[in-house]
N, C-alpha and C. Protein backbone atom coordinates (compact mmCIF):
# COMPACT_ATOMS: atom_id res chain seq x y z
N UNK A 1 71.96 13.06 -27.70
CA UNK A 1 72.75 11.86 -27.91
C UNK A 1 73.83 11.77 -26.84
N UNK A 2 73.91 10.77 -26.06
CA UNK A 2 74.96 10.26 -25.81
C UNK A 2 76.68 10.31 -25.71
N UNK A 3 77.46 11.49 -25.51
CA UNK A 3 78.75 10.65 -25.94
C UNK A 3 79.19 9.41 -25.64
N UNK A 4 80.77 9.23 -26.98
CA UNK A 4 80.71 8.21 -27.37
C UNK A 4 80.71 6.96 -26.99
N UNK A 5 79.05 6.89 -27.54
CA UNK A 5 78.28 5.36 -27.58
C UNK A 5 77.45 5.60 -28.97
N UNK A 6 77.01 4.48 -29.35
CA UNK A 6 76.34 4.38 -30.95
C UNK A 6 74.98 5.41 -30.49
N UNK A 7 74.04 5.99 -31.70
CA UNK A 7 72.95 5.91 -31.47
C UNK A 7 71.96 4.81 -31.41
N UNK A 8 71.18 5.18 -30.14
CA UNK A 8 70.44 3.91 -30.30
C UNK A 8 69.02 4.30 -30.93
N UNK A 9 68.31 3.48 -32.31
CA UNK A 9 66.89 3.87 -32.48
C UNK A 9 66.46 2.68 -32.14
N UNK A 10 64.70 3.06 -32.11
CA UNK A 10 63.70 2.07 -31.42
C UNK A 10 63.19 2.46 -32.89
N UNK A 11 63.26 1.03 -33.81
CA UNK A 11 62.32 0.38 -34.88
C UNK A 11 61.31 -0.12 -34.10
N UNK A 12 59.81 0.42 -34.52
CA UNK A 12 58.71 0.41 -34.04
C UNK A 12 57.45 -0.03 -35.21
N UNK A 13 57.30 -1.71 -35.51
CA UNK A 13 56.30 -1.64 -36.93
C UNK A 13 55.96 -3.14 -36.63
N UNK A 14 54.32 -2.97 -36.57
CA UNK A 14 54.02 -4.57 -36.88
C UNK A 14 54.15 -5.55 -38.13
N UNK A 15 54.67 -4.82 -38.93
CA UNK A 15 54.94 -5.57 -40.49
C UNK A 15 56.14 -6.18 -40.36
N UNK A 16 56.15 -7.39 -39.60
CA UNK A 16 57.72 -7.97 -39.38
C UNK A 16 58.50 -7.90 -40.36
N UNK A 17 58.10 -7.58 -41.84
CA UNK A 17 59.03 -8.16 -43.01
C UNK A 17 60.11 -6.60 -43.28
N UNK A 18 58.78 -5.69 -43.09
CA UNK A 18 59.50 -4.45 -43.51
C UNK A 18 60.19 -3.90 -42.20
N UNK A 19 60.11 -4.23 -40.59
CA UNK A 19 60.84 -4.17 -39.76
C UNK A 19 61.88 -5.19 -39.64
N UNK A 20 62.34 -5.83 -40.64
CA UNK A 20 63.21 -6.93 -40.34
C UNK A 20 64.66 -5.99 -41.58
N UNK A 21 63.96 -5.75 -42.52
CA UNK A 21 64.59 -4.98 -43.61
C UNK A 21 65.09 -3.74 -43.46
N UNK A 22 64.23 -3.03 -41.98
CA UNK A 22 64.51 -1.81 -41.86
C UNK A 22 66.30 -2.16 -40.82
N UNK A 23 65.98 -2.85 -39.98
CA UNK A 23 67.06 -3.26 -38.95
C UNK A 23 67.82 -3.35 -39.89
N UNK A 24 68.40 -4.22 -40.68
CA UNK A 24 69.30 -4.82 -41.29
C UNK A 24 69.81 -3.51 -42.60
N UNK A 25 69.07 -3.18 -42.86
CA UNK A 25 69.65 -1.10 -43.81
C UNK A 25 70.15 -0.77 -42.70
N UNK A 26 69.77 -0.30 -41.33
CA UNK A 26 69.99 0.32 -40.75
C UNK A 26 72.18 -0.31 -40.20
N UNK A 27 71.59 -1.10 -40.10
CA UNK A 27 72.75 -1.68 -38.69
C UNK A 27 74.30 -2.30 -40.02
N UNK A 28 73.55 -2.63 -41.52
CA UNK A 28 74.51 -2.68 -42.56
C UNK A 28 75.22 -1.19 -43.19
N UNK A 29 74.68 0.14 -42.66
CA UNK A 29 75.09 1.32 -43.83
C UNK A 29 75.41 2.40 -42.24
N UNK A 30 75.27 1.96 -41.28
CA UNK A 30 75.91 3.24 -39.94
C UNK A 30 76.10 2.18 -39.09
N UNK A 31 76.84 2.67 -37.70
CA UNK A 31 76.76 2.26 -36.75
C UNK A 31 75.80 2.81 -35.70
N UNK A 32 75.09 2.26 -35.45
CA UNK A 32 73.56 2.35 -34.47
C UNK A 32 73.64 1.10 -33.60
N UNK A 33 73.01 1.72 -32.12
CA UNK A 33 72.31 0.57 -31.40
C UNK A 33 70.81 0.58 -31.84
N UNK A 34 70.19 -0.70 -32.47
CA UNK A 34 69.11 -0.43 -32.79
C UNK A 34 67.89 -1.34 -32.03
N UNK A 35 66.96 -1.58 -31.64
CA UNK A 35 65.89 -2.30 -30.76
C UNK A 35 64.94 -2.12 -31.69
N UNK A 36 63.91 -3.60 -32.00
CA UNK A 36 63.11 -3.52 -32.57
C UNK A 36 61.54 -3.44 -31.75
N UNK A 37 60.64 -3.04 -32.22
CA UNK A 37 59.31 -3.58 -31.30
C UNK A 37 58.26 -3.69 -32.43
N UNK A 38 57.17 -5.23 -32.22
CA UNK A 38 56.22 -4.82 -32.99
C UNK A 38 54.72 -4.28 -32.62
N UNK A 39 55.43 -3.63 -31.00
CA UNK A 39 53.86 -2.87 -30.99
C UNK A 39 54.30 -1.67 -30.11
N UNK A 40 53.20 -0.91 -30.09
CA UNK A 40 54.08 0.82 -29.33
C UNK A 40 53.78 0.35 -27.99
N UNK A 41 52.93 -0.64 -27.44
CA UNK A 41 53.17 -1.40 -26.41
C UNK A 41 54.65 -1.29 -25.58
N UNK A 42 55.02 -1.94 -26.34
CA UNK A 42 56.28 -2.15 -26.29
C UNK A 42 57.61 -1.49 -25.82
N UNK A 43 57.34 -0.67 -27.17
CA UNK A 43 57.99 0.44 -27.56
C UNK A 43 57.93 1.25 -26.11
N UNK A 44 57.02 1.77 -25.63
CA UNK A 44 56.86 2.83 -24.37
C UNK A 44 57.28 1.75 -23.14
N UNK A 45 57.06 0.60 -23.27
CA UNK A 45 57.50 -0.12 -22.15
C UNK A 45 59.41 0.13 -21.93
N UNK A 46 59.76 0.26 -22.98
CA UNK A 46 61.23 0.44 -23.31
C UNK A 46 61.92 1.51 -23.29
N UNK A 47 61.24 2.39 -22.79
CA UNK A 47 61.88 4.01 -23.05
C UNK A 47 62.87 4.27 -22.45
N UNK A 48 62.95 3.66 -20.95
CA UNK A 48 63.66 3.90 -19.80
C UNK A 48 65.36 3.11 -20.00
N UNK A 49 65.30 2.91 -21.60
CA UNK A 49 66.62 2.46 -21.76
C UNK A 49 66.58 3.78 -23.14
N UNK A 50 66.22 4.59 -23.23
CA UNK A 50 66.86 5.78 -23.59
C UNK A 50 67.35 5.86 -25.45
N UNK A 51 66.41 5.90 -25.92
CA UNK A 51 66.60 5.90 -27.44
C UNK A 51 66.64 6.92 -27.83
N UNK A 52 67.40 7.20 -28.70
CA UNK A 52 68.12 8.44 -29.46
C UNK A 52 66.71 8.91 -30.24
N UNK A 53 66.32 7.94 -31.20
CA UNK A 53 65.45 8.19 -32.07
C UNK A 53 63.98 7.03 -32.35
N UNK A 54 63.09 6.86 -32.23
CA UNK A 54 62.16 6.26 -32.61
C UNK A 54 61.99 6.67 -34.13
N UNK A 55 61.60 5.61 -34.19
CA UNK A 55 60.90 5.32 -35.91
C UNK A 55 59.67 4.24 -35.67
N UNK A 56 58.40 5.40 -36.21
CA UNK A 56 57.30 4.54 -35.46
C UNK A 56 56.21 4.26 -36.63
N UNK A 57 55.89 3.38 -37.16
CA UNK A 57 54.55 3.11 -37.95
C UNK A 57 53.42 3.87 -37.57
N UNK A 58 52.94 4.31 -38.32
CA UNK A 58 51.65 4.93 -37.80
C UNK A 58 50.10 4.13 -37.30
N UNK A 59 50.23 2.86 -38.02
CA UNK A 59 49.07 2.31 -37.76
C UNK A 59 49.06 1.18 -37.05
N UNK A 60 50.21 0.33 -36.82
CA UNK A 60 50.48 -0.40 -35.49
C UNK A 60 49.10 -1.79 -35.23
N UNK A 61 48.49 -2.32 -36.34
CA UNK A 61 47.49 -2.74 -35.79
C UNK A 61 47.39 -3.67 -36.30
N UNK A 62 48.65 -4.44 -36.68
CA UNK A 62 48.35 -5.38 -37.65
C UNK A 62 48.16 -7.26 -36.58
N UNK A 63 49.11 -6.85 -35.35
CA UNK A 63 49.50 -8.00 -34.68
C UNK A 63 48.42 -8.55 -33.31
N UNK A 64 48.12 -7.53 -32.53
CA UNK A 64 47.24 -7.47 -31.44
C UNK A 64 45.89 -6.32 -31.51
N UNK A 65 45.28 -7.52 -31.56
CA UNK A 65 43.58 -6.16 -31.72
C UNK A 65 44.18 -5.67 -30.37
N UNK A 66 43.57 -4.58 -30.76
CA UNK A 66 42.89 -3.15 -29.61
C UNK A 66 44.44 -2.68 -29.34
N UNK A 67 45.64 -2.61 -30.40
CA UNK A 67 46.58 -2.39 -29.66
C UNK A 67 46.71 -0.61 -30.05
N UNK A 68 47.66 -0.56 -29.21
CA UNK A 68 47.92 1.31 -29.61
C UNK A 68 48.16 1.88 -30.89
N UNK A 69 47.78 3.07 -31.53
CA UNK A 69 48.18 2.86 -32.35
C UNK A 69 49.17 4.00 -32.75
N UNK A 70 49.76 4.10 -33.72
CA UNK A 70 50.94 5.18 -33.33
C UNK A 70 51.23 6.22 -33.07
N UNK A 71 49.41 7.20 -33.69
CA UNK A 71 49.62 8.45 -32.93
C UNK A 71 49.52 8.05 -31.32
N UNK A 72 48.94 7.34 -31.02
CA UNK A 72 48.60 7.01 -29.46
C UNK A 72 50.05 6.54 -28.88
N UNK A 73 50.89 5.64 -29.51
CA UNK A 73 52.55 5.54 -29.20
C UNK A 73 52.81 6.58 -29.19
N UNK A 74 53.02 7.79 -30.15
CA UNK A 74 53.80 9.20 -30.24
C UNK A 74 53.51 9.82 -28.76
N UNK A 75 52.30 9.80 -28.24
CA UNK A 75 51.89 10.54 -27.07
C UNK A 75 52.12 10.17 -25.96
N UNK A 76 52.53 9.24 -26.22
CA UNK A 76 53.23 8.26 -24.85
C UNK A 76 54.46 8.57 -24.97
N UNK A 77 55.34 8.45 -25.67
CA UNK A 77 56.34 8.55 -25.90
C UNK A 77 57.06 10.32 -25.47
N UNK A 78 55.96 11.03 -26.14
CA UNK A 78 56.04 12.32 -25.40
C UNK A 78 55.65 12.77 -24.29
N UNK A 79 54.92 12.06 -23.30
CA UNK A 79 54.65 12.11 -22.10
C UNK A 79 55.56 11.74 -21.62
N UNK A 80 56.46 10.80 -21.70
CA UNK A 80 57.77 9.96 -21.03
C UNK A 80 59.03 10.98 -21.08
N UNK A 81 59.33 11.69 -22.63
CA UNK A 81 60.27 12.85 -22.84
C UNK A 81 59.91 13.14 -24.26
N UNK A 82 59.60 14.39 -23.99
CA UNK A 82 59.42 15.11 -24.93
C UNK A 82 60.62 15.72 -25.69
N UNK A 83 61.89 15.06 -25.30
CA UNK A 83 63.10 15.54 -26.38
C UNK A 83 63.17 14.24 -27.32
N UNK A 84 62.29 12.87 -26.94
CA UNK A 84 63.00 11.85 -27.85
C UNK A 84 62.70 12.27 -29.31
N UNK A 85 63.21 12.56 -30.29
CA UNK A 85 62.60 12.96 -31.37
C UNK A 85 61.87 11.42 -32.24
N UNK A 86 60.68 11.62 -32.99
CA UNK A 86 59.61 10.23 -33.45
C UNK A 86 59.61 10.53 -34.85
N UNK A 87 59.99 9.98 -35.59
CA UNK A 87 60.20 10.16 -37.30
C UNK A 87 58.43 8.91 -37.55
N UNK A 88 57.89 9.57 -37.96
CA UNK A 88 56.49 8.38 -38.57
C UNK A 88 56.86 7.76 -39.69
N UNK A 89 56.06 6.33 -39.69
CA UNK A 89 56.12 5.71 -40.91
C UNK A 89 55.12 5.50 -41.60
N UNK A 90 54.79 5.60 -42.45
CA UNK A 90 53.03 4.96 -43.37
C UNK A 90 53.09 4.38 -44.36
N UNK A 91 52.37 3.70 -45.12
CA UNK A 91 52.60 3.40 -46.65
C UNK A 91 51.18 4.39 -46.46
N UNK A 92 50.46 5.29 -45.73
CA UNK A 92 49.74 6.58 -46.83
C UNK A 92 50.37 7.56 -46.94
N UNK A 93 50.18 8.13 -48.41
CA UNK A 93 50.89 9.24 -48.09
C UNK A 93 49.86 10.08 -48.99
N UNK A 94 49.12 10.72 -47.81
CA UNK A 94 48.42 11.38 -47.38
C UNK A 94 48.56 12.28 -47.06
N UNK A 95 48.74 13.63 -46.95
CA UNK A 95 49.15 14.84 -46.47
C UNK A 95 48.52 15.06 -44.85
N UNK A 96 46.96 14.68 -45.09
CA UNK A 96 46.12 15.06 -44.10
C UNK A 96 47.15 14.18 -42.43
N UNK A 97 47.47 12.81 -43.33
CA UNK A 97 47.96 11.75 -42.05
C UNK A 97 49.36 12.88 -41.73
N UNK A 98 50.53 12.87 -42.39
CA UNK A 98 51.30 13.76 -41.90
C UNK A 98 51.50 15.21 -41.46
N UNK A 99 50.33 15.74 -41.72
CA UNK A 99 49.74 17.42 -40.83
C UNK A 99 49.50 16.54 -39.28
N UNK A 100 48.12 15.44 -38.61
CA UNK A 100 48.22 14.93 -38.07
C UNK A 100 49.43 14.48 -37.11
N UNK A 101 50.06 13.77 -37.75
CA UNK A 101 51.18 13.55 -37.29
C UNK A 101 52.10 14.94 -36.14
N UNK A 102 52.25 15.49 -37.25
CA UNK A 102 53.13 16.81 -36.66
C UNK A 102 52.23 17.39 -35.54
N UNK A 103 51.21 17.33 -35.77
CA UNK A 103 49.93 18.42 -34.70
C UNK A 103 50.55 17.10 -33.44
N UNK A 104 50.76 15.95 -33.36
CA UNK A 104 50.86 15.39 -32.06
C UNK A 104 52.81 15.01 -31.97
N UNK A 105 53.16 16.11 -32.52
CA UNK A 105 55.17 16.25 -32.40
C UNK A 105 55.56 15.49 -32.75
N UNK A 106 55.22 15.01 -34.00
CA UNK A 106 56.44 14.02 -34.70
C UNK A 106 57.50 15.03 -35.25
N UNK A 107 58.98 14.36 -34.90
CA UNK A 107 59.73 15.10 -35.85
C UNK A 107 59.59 15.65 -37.81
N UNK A 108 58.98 14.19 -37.98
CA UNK A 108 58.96 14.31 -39.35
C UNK A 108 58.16 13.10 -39.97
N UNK A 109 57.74 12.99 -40.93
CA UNK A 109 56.65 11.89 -41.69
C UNK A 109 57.62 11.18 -42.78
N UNK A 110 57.10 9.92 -43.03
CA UNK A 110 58.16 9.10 -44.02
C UNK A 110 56.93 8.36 -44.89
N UNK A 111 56.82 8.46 -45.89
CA UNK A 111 56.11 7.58 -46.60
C UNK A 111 56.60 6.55 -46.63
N UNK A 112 56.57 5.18 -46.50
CA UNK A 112 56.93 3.22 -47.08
C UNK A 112 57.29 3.32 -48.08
N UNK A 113 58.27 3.47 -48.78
CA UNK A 113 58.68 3.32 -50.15
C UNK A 113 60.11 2.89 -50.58
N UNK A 114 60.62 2.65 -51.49
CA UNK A 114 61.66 2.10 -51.72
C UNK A 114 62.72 2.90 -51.54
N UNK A 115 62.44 4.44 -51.08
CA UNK A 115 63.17 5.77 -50.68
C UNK A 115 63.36 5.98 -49.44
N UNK A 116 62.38 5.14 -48.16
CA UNK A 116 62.05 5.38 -47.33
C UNK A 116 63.89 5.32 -46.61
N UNK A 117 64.16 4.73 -46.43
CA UNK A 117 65.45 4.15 -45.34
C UNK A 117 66.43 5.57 -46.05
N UNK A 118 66.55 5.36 -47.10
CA UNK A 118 67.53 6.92 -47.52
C UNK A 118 66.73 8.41 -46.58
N UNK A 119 66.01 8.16 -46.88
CA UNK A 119 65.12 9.23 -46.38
C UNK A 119 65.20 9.30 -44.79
N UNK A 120 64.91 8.60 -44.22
CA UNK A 120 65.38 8.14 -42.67
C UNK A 120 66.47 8.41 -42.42
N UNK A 121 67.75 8.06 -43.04
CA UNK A 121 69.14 8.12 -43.02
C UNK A 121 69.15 10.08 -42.88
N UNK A 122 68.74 10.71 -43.78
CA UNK A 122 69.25 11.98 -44.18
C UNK A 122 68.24 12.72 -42.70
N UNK A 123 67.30 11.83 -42.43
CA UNK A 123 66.19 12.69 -41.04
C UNK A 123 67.12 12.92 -40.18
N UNK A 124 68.22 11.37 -39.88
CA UNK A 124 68.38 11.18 -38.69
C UNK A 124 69.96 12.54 -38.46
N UNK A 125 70.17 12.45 -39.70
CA UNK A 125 71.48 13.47 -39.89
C UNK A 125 70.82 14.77 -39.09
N UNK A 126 69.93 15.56 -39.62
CA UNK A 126 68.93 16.60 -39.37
C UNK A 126 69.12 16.53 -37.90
N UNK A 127 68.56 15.88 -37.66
CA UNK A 127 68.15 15.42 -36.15
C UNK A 127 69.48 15.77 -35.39
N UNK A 128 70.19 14.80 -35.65
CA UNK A 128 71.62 15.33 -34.56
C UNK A 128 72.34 16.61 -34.80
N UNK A 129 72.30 17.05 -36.31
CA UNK A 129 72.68 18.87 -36.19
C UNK A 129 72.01 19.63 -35.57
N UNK A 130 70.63 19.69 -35.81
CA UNK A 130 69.73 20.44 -35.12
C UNK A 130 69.99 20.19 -33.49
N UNK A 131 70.11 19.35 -32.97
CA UNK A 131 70.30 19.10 -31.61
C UNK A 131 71.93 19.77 -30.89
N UNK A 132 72.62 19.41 -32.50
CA UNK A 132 74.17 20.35 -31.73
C UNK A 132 73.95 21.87 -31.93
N UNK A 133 72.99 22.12 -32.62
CA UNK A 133 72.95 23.89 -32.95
C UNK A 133 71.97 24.46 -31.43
N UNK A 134 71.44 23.61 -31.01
CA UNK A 134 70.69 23.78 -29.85
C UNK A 134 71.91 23.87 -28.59
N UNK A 135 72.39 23.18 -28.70
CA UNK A 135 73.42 22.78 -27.36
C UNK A 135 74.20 23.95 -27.50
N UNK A 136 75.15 24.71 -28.65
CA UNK A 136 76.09 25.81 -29.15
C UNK A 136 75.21 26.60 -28.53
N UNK A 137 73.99 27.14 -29.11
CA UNK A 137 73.10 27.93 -28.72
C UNK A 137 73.08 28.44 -26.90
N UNK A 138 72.70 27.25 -26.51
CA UNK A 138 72.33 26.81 -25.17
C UNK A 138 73.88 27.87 -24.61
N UNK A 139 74.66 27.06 -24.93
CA UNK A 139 76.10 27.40 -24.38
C UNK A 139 76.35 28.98 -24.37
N UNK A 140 76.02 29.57 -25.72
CA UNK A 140 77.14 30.20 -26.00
C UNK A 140 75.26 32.28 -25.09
N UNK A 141 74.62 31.61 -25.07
CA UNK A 141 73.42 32.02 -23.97
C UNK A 141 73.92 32.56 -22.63
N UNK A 142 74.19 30.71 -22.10
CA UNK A 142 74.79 31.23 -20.78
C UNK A 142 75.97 32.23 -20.41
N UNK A 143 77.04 32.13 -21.21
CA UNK A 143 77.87 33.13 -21.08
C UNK A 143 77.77 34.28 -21.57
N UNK A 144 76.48 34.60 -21.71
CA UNK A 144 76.55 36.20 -22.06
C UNK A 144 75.49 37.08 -20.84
């Protein structure tokens, strides 16, 4: 992350209704820079402005046939930098889809549910401790 500037996430979902709902939890309960996209198209076209966190649908296929779909976004996304951390989204919740998931480096899996955005909220916490326990780490390395 950034010092101080907001985090920025990349909302990534062709379901305009539930990406319209996600923005608006998001940008009403923290301060975030947030960017929406409704295809990983997109999304990877955008990287080079540097997002803290993606939040990516997994199935991406609702808007443009033949478009990417989100494990295929995740891999792009990790080809570009492999530190951006990618929280998945699904309404399956499926175990098999989130083993998947992780086998191609998602930070973490989110089922669609009326829990989901709390659940996101408490990832994204994770996410930036884990990243300062890395940096302490990092630091406290070199001087020895």
């Amino acid at each position: 992350m950034k010092k101080d500037t907001k985090i920025k996430i990349f909302l990534v979902d062709d379901d305009a209704l539930f990406l319209k709902s996600l923005e608006i939890e998001f940008l009403e309960n923290a301060d975030f820079t947030i960017e929406t996209y409704p295809t990983g198209e997109l999304c990877v076209e955008n990287l080079s402005s540097t997002p803290d966190v993606v939040i990516l649908d997994y199935q991406l296929d609702g808007i443009v046939e033949n478009a990417m779909n989100g494990l295929e976004t995740l891999d792009k996304i990790k080809t570009f930098n492999s530190n951006i951390p990618v929280v998945m989204l699904s309404s399956q919740d499926k175990i098999e889809v989130a083993i998947n998931c992780m086998h191609h480096k998602a930070f973490d899996y989110v089922v669609k549910s009326e829990t989901a955005f709390v659940r996101l909220q408490k990832i994204i916490t994770t996410i930036f401790k884990y990243q300062k326990m890395e940096k302490e780490l990092s630091w406290y390395m070199d001087r020895m």
